[in-house]
N, C-alpha and C. Protein backbone atom coordinates (compact mmCIF):
# COMPACT_ATOMS: atom_id res chain seq x y z
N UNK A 1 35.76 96.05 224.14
CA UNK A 1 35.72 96.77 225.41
C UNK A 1 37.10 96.78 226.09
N UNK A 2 37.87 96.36 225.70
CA UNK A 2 39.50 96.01 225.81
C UNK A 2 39.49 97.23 225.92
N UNK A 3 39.38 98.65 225.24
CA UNK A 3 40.60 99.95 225.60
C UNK A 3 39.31 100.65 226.72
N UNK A 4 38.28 100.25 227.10
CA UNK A 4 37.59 100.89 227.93
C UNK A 4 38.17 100.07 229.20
N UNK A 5 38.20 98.75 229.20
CA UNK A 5 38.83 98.20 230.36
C UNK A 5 40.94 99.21 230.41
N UNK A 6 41.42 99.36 229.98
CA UNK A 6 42.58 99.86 230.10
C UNK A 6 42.63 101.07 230.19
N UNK A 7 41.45 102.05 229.62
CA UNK A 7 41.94 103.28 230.34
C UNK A 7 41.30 103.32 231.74
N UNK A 8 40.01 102.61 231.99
CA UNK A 8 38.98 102.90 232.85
C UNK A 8 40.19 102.26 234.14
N UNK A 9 40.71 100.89 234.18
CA UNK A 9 42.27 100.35 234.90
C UNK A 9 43.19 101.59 235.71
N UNK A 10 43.69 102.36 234.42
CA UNK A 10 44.66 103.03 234.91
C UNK A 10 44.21 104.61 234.96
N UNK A 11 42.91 104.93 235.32
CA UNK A 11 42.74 106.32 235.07
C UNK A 11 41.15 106.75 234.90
N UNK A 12 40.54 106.18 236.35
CA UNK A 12 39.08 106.39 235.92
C UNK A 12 38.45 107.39 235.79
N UNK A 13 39.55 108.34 236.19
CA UNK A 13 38.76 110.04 236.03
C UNK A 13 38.23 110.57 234.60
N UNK A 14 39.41 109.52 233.84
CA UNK A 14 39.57 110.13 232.24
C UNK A 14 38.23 109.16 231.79
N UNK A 15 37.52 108.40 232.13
CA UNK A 15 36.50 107.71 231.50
C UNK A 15 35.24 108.64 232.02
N UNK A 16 35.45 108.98 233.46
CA UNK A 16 34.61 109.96 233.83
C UNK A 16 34.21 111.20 233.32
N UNK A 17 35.17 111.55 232.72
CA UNK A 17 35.09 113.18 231.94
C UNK A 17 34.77 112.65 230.79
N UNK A 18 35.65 111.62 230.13
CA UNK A 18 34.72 111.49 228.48
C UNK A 18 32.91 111.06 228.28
N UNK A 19 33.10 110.17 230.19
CA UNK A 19 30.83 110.06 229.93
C UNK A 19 30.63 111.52 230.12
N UNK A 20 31.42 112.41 230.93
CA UNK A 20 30.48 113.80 231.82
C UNK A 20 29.75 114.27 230.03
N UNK A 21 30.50 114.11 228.50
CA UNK A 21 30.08 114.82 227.28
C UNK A 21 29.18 113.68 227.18
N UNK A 22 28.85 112.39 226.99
CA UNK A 22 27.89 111.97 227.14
C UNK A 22 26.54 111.78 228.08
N UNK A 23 26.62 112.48 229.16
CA UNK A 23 25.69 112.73 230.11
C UNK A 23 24.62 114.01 229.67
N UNK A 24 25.70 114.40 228.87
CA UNK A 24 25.29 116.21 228.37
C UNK A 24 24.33 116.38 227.41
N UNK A 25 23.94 114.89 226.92
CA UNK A 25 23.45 114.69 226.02
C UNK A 25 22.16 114.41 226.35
N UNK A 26 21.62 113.89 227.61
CA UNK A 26 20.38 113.40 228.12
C UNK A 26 19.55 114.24 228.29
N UNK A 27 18.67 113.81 228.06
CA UNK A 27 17.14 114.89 228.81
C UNK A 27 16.76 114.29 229.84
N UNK A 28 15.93 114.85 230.43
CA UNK A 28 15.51 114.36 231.64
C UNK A 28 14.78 113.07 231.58
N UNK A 29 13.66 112.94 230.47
CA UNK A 29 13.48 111.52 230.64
C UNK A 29 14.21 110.51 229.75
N UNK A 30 14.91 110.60 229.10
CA UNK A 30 16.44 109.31 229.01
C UNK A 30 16.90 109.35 230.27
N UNK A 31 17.25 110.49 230.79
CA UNK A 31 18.28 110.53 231.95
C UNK A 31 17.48 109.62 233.05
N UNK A 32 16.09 109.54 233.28
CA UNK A 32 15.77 108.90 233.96
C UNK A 32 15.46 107.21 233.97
N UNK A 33 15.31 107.01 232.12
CA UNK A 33 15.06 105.70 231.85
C UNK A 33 15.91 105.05 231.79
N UNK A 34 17.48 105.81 232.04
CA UNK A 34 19.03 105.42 231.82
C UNK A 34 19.27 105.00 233.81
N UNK A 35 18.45 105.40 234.55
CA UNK A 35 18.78 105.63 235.83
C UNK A 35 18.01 104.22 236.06
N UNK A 36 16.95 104.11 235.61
CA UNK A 36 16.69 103.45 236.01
C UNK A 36 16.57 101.34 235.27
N UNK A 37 17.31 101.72 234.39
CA UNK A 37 17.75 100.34 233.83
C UNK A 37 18.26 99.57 234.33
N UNK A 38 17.95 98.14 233.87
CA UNK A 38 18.29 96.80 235.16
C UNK A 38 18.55 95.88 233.85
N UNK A 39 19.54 95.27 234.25
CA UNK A 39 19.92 94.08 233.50
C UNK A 39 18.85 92.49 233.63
N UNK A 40 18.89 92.21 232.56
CA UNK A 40 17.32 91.26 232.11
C UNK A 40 17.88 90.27 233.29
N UNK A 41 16.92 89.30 233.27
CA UNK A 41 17.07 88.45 234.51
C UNK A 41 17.48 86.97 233.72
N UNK A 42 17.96 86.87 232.39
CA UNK A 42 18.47 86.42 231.65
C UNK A 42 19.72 86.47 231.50
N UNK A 43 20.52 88.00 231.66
CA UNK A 43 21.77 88.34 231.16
C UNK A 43 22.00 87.43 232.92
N UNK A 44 21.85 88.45 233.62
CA UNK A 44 22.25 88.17 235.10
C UNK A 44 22.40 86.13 235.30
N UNK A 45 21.54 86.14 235.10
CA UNK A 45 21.61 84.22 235.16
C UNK A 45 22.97 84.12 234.08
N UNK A 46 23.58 84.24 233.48
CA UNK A 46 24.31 83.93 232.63
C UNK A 46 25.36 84.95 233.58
N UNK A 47 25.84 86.29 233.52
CA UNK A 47 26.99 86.72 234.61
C UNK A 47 27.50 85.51 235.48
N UNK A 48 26.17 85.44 236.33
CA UNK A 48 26.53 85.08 237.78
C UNK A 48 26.77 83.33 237.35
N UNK A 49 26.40 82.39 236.52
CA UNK A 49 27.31 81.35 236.09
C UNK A 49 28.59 81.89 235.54
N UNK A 50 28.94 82.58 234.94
CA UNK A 50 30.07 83.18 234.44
C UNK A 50 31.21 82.95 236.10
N UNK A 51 30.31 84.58 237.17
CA UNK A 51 31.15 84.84 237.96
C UNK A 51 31.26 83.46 238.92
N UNK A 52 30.52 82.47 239.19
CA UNK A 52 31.11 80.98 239.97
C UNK A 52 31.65 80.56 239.49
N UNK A 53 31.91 80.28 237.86
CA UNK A 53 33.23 79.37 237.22
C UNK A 53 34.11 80.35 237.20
N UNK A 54 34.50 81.53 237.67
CA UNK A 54 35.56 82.37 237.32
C UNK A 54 36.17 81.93 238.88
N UNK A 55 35.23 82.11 239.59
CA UNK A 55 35.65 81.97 240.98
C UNK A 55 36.16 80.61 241.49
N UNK A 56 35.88 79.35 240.86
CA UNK A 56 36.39 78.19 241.03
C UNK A 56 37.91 77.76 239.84
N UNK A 57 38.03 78.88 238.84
CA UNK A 57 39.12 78.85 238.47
C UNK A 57 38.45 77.74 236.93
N UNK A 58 37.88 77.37 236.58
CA UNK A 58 36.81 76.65 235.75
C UNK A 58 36.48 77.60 234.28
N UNK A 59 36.80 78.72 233.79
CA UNK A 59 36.37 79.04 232.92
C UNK A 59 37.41 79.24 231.18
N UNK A 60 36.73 78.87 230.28
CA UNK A 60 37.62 78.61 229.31
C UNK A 60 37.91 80.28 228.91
N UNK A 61 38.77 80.06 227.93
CA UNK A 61 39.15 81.48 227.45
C UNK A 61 38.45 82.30 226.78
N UNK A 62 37.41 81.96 226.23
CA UNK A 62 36.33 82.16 225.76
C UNK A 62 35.36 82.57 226.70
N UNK A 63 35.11 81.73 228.02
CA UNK A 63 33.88 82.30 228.57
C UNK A 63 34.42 83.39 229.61
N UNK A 64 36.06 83.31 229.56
CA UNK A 64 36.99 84.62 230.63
C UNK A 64 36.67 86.02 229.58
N UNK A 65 36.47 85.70 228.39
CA UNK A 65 36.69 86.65 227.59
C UNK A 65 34.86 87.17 227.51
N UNK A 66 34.41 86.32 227.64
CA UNK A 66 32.49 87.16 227.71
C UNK A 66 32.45 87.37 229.54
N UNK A 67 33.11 86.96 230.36
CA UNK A 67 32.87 87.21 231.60
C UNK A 67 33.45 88.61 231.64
N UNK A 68 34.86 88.92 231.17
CA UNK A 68 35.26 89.98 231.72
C UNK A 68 34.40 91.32 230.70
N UNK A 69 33.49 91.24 229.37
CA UNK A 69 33.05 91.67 228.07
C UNK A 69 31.46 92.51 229.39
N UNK A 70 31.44 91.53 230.15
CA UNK A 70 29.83 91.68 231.11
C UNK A 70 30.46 93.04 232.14
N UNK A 71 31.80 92.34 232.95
CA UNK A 71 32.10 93.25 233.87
C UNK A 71 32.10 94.53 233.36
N UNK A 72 32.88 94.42 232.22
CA UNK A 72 33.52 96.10 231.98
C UNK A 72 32.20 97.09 231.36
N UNK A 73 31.11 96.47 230.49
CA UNK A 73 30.18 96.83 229.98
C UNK A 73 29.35 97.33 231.38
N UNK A 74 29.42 96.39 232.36
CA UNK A 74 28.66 96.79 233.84
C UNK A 74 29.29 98.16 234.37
N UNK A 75 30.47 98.36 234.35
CA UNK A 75 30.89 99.30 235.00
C UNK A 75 30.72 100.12 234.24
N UNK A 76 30.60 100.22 232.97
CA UNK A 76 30.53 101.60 232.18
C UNK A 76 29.25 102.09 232.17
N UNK A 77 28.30 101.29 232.30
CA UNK A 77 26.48 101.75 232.54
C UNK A 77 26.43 102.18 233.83
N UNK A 78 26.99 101.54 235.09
CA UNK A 78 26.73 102.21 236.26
C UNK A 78 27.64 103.52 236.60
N UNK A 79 28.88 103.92 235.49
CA UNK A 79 29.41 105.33 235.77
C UNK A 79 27.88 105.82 235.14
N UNK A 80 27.20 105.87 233.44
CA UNK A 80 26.23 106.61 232.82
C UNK A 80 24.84 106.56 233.83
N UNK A 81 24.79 105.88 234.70
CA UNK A 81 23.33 105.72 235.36
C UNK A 81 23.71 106.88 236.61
N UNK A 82 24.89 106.89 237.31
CA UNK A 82 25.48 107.55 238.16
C UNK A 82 24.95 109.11 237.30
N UNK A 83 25.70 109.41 236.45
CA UNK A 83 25.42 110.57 235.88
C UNK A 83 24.30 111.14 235.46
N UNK A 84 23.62 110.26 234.94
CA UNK A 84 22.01 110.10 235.17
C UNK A 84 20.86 110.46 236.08
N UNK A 85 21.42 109.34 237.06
CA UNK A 85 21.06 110.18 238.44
C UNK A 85 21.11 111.47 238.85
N UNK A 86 22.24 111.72 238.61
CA UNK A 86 22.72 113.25 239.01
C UNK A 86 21.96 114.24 238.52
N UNK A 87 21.91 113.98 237.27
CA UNK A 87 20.85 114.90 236.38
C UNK A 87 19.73 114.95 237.09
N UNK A 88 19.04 114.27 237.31
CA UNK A 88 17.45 114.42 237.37
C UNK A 88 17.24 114.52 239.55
N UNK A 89 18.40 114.80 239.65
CA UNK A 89 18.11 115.05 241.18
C UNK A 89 17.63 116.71 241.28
């Protein structure tokens, strides 16, 4: 997720236009089962230990490297859920 974190960094429009061809792809009910997806209450318990040892400065390079693997994966589902949305409004 390294070159999605670096273009999405310096140029989020260009991540925006490459989902808008993946948005194009949905029907209405993906588009809606995509809208409405929630991260397990498993993953989240595991983030949010992630994000307090990130925040106390506590995390090995390894767990910086699945912490930041969560963020960038997060942001790329909530641009596709965004688009998602859009669709089925």
């Amino acid at each position: 997720m390294l070159w999605f974190h670096n273009v999405f960094a310096s140029n989020p429009s260009a991540v925006d236009r490459l989902l808008d061809s993946v948005a194009d792809c949905l029907n209405r009910e993906s588009a809606e089962r995509l809208a409405r997806l929630q991260i397990s209450p498993e993953t989240l318990a595991k983030i949010e230990k992630l994000a307090e040892r990130a925040n106390e400065g506590i995390l090995s390079d390894t767990d910086l490297a699945e912490y930041l693997e969560y963020v960038e994966a997060m942001d790329f589902v909530a641009i596709l859920q965004s688009k998602a949305s859009n669709l089925i409004r």
